[in-house]
C-alpha atoms as a PDB file:
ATOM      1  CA  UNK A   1       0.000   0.000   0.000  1.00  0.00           C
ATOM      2  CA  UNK A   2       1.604   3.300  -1.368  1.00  0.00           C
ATOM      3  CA  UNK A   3       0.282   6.878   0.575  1.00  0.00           C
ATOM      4  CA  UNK A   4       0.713  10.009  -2.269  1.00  0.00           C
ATOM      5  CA  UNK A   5       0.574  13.756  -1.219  1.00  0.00           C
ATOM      6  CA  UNK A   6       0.703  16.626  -3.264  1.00  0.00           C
ATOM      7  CA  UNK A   7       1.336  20.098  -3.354  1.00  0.00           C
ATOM      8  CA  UNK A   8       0.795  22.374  -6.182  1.00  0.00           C
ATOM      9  CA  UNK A   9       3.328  24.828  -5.846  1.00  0.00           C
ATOM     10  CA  UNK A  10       6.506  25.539  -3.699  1.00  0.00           C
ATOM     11  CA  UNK A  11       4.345  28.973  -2.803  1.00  0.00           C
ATOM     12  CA  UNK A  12       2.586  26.753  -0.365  1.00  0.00           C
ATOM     13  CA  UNK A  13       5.852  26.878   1.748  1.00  0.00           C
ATOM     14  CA  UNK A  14       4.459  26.517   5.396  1.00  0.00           C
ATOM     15  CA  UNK A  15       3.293  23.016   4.760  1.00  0.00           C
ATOM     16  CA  UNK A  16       5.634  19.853   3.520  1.00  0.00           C
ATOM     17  CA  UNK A  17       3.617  16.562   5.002  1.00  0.00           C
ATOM     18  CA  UNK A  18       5.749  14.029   6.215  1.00  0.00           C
ATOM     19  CA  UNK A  19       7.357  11.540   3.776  1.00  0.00           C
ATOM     20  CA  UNK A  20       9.655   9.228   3.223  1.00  0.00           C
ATOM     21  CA  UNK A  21      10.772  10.875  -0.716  1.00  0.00           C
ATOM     22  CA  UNK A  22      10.156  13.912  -2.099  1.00  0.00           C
ATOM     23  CA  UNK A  23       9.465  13.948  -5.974  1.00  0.00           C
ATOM     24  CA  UNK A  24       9.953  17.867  -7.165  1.00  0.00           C
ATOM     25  CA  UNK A  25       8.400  18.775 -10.700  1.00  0.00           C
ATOM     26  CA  UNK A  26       9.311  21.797 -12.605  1.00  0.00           C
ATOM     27  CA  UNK A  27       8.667  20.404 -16.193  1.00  0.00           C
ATOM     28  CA  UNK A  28       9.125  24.029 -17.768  1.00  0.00           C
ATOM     29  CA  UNK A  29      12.095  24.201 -17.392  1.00  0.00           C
ATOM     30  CA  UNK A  30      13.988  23.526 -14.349  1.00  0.00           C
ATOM     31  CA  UNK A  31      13.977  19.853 -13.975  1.00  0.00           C
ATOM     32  CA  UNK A  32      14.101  19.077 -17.877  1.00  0.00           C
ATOM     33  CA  UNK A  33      17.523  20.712 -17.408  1.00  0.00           C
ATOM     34  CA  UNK A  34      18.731  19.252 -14.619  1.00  0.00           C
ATOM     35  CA  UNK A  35      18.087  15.818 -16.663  1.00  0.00           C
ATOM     36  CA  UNK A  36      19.593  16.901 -19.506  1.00  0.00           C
ATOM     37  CA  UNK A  37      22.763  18.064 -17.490  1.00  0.00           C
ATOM     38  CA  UNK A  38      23.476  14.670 -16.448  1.00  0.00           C
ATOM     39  CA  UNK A  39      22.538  13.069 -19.535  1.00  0.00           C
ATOM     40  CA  UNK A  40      25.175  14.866 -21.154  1.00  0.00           C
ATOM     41  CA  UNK A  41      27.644  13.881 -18.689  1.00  0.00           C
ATOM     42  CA  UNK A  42      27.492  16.704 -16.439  1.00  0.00           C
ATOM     43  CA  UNK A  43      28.608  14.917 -12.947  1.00  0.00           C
ATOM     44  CA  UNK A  44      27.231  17.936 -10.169  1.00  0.00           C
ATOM     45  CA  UNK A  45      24.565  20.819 -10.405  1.00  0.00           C
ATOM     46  CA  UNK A  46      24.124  23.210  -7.735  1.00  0.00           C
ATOM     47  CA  UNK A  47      20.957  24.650  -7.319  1.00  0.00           C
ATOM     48  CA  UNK A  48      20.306  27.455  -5.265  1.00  0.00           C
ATOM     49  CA  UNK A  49      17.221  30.179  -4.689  1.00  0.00           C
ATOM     50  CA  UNK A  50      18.628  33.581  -6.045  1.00  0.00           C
ATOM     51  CA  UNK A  51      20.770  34.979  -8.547  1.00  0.00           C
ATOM     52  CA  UNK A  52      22.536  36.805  -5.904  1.00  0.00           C
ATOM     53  CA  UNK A  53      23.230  33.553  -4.672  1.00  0.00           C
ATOM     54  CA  UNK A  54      24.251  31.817  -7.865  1.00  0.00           C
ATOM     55  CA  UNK A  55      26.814  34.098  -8.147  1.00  0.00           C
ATOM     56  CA  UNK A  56      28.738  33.685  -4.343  1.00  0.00           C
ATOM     57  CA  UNK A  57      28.800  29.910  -5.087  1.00  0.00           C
ATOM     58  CA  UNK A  58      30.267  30.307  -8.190  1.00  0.00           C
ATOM     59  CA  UNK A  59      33.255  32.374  -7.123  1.00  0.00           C
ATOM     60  CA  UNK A  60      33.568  30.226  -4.402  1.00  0.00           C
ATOM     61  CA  UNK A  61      33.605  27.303  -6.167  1.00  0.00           C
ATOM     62  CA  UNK A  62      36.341  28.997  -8.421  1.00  0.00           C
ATOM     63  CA  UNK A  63      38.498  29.365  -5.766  1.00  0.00           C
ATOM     64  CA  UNK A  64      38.195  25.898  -5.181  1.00  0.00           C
ATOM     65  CA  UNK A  65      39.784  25.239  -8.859  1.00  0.00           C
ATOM     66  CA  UNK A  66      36.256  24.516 -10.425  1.00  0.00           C
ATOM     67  CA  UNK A  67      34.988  25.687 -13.228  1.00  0.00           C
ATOM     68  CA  UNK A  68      31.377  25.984 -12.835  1.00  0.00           C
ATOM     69  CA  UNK A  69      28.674  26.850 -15.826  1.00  0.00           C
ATOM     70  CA  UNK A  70      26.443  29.363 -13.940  1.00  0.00           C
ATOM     71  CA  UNK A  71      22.903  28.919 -15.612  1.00  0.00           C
ATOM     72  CA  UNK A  72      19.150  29.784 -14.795  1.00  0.00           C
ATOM     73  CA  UNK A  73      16.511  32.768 -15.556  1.00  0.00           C
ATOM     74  CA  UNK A  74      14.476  35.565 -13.978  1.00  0.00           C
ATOM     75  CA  UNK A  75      11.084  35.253 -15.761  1.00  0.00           C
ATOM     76  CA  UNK A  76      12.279  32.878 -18.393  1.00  0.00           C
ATOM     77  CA  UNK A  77      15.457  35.130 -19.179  1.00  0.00           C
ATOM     78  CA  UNK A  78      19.173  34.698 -18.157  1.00  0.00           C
ATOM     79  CA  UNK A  79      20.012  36.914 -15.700  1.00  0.00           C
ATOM     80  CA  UNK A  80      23.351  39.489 -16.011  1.00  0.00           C
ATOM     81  CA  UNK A  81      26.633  37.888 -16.066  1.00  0.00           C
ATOM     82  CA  UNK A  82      24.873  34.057 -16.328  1.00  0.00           C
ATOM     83  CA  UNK A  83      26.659  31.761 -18.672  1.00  0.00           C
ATOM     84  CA  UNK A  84      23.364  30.265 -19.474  1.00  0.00           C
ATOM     85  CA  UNK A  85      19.182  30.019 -19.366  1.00  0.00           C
ATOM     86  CA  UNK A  86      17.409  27.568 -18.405  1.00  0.00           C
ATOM     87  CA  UNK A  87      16.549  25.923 -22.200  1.00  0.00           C
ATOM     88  CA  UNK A  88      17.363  22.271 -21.851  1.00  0.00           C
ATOM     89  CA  UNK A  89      17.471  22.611 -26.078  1.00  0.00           C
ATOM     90  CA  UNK A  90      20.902  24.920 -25.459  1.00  0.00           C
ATOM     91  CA  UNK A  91      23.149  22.680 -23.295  1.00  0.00           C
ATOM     92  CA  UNK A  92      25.289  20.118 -25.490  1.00  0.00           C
ATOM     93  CA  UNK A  93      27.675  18.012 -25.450  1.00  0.00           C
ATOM     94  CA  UNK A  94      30.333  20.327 -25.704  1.00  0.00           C
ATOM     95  CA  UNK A  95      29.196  22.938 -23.301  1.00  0.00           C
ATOM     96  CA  UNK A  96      29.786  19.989 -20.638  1.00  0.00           C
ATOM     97  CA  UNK A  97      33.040  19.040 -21.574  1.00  0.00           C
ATOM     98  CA  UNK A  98      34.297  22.284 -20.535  1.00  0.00           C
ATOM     99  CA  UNK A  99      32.003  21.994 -17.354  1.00  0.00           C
ATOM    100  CA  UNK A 100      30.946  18.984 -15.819  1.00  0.00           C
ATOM    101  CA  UNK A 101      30.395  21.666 -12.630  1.00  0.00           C
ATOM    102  CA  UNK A 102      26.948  23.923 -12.824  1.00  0.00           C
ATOM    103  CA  UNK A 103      25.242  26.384 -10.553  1.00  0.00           C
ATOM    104  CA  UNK A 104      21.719  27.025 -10.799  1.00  0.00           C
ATOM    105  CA  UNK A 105      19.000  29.597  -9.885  1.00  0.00           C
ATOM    106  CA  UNK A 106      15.675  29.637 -11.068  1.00  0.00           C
ATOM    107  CA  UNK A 107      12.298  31.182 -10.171  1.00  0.00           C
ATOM    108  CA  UNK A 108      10.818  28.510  -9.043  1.00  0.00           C
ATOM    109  CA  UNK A 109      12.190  25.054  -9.863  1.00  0.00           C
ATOM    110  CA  UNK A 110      15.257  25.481  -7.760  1.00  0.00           C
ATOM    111  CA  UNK A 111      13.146  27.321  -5.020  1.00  0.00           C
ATOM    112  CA  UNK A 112      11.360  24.015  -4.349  1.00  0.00           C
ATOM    113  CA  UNK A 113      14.018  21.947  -4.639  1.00  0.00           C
ATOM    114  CA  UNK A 114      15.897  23.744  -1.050  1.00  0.00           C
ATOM    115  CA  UNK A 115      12.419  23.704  -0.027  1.00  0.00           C
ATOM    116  CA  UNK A 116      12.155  19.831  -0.021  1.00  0.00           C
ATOM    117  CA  UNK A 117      15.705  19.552   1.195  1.00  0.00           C
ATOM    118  CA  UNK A 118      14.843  21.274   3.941  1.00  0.00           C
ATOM    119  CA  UNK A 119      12.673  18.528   5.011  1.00  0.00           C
ATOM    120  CA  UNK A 120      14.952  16.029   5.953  1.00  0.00           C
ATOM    121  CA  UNK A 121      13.640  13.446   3.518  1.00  0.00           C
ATOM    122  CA  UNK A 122      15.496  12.331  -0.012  1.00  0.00           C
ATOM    123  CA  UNK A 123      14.961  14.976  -2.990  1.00  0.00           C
ATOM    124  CA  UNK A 124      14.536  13.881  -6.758  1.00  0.00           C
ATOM    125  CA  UNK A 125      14.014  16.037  -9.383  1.00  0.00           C
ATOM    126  CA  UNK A 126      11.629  14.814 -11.685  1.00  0.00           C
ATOM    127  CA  UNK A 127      10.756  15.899 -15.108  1.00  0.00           C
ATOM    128  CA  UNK A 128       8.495  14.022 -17.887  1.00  0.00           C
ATOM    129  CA  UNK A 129      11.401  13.139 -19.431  1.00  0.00           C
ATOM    130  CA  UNK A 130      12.869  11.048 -16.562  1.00  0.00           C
ATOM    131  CA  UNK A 131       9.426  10.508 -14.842  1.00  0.00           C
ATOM    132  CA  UNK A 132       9.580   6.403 -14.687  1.00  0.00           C
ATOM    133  CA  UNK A 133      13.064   5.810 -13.216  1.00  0.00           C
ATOM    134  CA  UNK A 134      12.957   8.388 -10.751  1.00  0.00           C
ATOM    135  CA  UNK A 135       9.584   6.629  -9.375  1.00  0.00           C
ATOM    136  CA  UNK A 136      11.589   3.731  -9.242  1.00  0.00           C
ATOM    137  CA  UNK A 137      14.737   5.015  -7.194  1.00  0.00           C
ATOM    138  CA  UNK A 138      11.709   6.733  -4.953  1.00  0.00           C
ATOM    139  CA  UNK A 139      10.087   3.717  -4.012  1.00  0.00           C
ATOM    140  CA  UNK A 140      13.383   2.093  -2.532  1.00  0.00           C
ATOM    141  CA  UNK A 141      12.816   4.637   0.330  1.00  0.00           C
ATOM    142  CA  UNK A 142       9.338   4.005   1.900  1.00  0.00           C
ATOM    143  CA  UNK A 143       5.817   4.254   0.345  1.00  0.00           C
ATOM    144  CA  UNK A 144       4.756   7.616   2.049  1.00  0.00           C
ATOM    145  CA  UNK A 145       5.497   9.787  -1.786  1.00  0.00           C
ATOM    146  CA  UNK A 146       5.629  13.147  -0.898  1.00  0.00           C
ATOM    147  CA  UNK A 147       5.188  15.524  -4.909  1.00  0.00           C
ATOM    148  CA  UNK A 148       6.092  19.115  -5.067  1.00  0.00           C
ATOM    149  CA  UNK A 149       5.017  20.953  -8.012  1.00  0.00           C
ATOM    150  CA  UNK A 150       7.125  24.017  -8.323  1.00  0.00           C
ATOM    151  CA  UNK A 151       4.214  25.637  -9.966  1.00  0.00           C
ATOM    152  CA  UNK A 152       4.475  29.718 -11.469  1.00  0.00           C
ATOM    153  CA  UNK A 153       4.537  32.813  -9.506  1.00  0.00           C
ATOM    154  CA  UNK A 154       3.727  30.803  -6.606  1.00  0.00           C
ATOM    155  CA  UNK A 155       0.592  29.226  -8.142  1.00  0.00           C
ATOM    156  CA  UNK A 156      -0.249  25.720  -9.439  1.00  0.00           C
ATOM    157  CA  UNK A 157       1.035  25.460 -13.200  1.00  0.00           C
ATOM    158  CA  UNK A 158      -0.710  23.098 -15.861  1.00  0.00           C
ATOM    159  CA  UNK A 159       2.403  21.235 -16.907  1.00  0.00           C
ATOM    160  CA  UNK A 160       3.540  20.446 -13.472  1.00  0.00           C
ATOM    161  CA  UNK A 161       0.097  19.179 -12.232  1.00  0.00           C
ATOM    162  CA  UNK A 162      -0.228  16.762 -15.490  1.00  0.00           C
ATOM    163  CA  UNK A 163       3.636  15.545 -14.725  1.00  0.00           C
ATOM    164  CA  UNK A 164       1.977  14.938 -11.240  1.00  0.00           C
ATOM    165  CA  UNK A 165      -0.733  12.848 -12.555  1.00  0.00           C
ATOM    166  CA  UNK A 166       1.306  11.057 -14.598  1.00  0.00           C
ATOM    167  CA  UNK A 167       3.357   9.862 -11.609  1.00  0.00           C
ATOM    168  CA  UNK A 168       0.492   9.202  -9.813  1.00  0.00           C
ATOM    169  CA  UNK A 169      -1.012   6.615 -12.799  1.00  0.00           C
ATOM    170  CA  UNK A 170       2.593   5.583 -12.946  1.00  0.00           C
ATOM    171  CA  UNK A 171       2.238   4.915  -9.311  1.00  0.00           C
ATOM    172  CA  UNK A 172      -0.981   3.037  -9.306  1.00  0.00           C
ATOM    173  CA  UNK A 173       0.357   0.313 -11.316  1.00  0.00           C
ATOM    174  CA  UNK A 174       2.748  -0.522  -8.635  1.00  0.00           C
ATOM    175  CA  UNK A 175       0.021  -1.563  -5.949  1.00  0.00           C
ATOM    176  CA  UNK A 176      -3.143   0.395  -4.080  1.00  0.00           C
ATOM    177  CA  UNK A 177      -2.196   4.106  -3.647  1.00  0.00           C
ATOM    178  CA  UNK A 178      -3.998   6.777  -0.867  1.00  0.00           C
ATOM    179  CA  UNK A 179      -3.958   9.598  -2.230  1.00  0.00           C
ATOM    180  CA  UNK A 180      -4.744  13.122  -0.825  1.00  0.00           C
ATOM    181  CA  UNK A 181      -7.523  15.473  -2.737  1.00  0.00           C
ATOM    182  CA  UNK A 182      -5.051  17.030  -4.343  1.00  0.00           C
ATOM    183  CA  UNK A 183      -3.432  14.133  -5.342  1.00  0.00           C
ATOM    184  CA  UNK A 184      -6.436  13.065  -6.947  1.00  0.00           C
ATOM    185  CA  UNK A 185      -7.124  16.211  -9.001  1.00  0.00           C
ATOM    186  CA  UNK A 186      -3.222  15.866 -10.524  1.00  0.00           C
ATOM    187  CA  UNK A 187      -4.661  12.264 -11.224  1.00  0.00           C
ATOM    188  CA  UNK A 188      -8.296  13.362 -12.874  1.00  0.00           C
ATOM    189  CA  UNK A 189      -5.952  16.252 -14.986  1.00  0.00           C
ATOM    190  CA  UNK A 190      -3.941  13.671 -16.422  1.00  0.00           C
ATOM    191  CA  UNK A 191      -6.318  10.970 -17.335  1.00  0.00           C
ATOM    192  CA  UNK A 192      -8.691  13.407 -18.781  1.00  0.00           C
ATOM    193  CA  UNK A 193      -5.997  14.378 -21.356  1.00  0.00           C
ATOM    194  CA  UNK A 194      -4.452  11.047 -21.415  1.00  0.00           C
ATOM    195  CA  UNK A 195      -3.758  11.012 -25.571  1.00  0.00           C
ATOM    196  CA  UNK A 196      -2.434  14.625 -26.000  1.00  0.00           C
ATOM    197  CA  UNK A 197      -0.012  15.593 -24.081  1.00  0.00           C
ATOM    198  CA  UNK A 198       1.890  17.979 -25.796  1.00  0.00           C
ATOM    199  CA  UNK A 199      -0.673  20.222 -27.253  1.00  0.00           C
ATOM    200  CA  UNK A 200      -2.449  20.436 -23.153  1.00  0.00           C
ATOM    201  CA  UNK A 201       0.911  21.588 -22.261  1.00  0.00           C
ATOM    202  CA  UNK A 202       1.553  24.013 -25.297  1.00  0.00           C
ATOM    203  CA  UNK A 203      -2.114  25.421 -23.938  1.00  0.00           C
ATOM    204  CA  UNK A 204      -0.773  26.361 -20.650  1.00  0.00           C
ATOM    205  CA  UNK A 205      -0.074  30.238 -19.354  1.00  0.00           C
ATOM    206  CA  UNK A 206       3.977  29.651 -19.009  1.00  0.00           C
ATOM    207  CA  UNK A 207       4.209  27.445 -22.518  1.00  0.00           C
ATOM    208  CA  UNK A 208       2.549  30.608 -24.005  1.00  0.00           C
ATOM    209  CA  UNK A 209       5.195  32.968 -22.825  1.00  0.00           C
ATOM    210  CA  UNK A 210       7.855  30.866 -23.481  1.00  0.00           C
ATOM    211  CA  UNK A 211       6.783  30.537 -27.082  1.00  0.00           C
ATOM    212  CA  UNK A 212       6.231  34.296 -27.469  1.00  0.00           C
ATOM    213  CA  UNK A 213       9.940  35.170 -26.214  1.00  0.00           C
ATOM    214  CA  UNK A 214      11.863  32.291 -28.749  1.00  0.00           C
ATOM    215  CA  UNK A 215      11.632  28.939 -26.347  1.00  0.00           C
ATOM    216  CA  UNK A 216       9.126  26.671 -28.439  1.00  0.00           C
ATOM    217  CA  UNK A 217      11.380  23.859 -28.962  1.00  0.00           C
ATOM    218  CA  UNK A 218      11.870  23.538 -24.900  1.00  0.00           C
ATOM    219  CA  UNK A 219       8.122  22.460 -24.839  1.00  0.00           C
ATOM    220  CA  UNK A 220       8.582  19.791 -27.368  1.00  0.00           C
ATOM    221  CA  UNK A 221      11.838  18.583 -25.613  1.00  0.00           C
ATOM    222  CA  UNK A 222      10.225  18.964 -22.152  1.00  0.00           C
ATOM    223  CA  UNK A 223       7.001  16.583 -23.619  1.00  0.00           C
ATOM    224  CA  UNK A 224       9.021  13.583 -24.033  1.00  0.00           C
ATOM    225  CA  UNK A 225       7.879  10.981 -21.878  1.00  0.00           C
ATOM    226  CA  UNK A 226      10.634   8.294 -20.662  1.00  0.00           C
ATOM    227  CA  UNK A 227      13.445   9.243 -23.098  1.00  0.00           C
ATOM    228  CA  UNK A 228      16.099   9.036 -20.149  1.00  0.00           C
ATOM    229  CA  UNK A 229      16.806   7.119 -17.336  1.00  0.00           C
ATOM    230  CA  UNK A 230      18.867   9.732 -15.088  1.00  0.00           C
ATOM    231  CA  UNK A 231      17.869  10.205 -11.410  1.00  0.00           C
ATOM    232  CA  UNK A 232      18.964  13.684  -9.924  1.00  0.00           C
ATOM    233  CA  UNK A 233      19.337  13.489  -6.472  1.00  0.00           C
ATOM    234  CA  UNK A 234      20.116  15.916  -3.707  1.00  0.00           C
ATOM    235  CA  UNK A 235      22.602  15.511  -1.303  1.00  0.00           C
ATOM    236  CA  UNK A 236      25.053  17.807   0.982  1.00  0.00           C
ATOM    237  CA  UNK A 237      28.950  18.912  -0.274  1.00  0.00           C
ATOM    238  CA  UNK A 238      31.623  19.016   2.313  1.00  0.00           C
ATOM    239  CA  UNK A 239      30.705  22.758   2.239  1.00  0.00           C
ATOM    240  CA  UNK A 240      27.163  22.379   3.444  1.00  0.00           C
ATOM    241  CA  UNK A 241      26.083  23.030  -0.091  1.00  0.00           C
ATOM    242  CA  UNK A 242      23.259  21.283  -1.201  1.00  0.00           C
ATOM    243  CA  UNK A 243      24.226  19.570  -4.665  1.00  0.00           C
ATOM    244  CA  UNK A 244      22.163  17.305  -7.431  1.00  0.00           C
ATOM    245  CA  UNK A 245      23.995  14.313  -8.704  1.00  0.00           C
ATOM    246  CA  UNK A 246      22.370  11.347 -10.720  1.00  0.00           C
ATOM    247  CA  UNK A 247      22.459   8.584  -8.866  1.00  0.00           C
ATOM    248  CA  UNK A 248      21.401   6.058 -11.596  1.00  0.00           C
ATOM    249  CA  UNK A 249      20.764   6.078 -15.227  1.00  0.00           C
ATOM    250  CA  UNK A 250      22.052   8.020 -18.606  1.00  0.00           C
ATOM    251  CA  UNK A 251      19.914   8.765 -21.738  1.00  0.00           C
ATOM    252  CA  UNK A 252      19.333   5.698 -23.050  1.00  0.00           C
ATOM    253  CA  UNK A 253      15.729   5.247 -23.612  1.00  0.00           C
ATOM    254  CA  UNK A 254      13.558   3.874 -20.570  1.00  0.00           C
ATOM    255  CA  UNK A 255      11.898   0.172 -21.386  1.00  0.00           C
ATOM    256  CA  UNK A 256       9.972  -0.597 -17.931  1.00  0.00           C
ATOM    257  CA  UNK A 257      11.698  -2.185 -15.142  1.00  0.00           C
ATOM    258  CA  UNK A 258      11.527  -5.398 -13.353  1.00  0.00           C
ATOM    259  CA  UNK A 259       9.574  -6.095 -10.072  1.00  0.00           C
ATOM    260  CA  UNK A 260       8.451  -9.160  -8.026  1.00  0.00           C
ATOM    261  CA  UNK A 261       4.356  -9.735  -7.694  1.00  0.00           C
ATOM    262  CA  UNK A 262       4.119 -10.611  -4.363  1.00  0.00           C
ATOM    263  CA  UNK A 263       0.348 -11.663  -4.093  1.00  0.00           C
ATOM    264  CA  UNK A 264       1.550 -14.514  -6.582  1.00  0.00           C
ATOM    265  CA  UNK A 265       5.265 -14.619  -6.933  1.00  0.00           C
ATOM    266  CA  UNK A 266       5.405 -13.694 -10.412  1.00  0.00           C
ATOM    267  CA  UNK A 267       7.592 -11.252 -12.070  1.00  0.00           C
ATOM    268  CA  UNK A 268       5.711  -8.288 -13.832  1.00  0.00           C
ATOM    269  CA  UNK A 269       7.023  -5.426 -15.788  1.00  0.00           C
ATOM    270  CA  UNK A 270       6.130  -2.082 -15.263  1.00  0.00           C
ATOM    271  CA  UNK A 271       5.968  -0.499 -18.789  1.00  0.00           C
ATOM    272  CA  UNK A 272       6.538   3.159 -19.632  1.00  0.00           C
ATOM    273  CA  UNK A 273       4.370   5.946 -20.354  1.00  0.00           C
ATOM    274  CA  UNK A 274       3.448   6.457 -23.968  1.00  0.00           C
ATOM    275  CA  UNK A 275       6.106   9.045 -25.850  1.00  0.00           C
ATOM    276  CA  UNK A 276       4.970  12.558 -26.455  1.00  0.00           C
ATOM    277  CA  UNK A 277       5.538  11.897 -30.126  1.00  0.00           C
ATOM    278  CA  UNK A 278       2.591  10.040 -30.596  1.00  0.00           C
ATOM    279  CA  UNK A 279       0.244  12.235 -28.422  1.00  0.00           C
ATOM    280  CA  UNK A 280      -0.120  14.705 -30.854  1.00  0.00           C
ATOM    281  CA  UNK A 281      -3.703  14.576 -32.654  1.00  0.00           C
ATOM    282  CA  UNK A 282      -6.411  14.142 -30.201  1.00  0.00           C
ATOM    283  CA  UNK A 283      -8.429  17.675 -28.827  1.00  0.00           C
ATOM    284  CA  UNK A 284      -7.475  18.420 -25.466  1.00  0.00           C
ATOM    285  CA  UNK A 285     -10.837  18.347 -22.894  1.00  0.00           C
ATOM    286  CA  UNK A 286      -9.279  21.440 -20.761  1.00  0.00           C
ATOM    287  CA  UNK A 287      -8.700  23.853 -23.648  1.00  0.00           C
ATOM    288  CA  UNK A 288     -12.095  25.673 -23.417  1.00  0.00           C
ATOM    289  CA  UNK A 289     -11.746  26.050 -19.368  1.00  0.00           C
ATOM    290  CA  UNK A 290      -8.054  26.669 -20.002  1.00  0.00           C
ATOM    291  CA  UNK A 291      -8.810  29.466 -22.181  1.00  0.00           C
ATOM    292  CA  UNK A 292     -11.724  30.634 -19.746  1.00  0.00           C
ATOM    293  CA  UNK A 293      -9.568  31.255 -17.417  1.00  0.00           C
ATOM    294  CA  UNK A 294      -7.225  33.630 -19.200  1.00  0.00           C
ATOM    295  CA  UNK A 295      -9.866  36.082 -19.898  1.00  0.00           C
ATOM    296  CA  UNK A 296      -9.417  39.452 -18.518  1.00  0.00           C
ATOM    297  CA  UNK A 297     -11.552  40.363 -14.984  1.00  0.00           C
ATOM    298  CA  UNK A 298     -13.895  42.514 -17.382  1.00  0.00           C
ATOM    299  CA  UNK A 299     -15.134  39.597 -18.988  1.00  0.00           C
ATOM    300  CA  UNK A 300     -16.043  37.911 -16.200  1.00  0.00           C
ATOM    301  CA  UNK A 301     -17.762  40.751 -14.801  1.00  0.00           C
ATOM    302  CA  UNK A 302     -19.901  40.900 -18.085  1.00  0.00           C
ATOM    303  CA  UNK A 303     -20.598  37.636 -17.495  1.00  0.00           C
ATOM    304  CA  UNK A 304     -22.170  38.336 -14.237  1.00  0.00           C
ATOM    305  CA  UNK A 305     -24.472  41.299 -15.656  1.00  0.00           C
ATOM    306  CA  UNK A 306     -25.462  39.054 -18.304  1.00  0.00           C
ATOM    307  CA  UNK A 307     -26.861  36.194 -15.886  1.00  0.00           C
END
């Protein structure tokens, strides 16, 4: 029996429920890019809550004899003096080979990653891209699942609550799951847009923006569903930094893993998610209350008179 509790945004910062993993979304963009780091070969990524602070560790870190890629955004743009954004489509292969070092700061992804650190339990960053393995590396620690959605502007965020949902289904195939109410919407979102994926996410407020400023291509890349099996993972430096590593995995594509039935002893595999690729064609349920919601208050207000 598996207990699931989830919060829709790191805003929600006076309350983290007890459990024994945390599982912290940020889908556009921060933990897409902490994936992609390490499937690249990046071996540590320091994230951290400001730009302000980005910048310290960095020059600390230099004095150290690192060399340390210092990447993130302010609103979905690089702040001064960063190295890099947060676009998982502009880190290569190269750019790590010169730094297999990075330090992070992002409005909201790396916010609720120090967030769930702070509880105590085991962090993993979790993106749609490494969403099976990192439920498996979770379950090794308890059954008490504990999901942070880092959410936008301190609000629940579309993508994050469908990545939720996903975990959740994910989760359900593993045994019986009690879930919170919130839990349980993240679960409805998801299965009510089960065959399109990418087009529900395109739909939301922050996949709007980024398209407007240049950062299309990060939605597609952020919509692929089990591409990689990397597990970030927090942990402390000898500095009393907290640092991701990957603990398990690289980008070879994820094909289900292995687990033992024990009602009847047999061994059952647990198979992936269906790729973005092929969720491309069927309407999305949420679009007209999506796009409800985005009117301006006057419209709402006409609304009222008309009634």
């Amino acid at each position: 029996m598996f207990e699931a509790d989830l919060i829709f945004s790191c805003g929600e910062e006076n309350f983290l429920p007890v459990a024994d993993v945390w599982l912290v979304i940020d889908v556009l963009r921060a933990t897409t890019v902490m994936t992609r780091w390490f499937e690249l070969g990046g071996t540590e990524l320091y994230p951290v809550k400001t730009p302000d602070e980005a910048r310290q560790l960095v020059l600390d870190l230099k004095e150290r004899g690192s060399s340390p890629l210092l990447m993130g955004e302010v609103n979905a743009i690089p702040p001064e003096g960063f190295d890099l954004g947060n676009s998982p489509t502009e880190l290569t292969y190269e750019i790590i080979q010169e730094h297999y070092c990075g330090v992070m700061s992002t409005t909201n992804g790396t916010v609720a990653l120090v967030q769930a650190f702070n509880t105590g339990a085991p962090v993993i960053a979790v993106s749609f891209r490494n969403l099976s393995a990192c439920l498996d590396h979770a379950l090794t620690f308890g059954n008490r699942i504990g999901i942070l959605c880092s959410g936008r502007k301190r609000r629940p965020s579309w993508e994050d609550t469908l990545c939720a949902g996903a975990l959740l289904e994910n989760l359900k195939t593993r045994g019986d799951v009690t879930m919170s109410d919130s839990a349980k919407i993240a679960l409805t979102v998801w299965q009510s847009r089960e065959q399109n994926l990418l087009a529900s996410v395109e739909n939301s407020e922050h996949a709007e923006y980024l398209k407007h400023i240049g950062y299309g291509r990060d939605i597609i890349f952020s919509c692929e569903v089990d591409a990689s099996t990397v597990v970030p993972m927090l942990t402390n430096d000898n500095k009393s930094h907290i640092i991701l590593q990957s603990v398990k995995g690289n980008a070879r594509p994820y094909n289900g893993t292995r687990s033992e039935d024990s009602k009847n002893g047999n061994e059952k595999i647990f198979s992936p998610i269906t790729p973005a690729a092929s969720l491309l064609t069927e309407p999305d349920p949420f679009e007209a209350l999506l796009n409800y919601t985005k009117q301006p208050p006057e419209f709402y207000l006409k609304k009222e008179s008309d009634n």
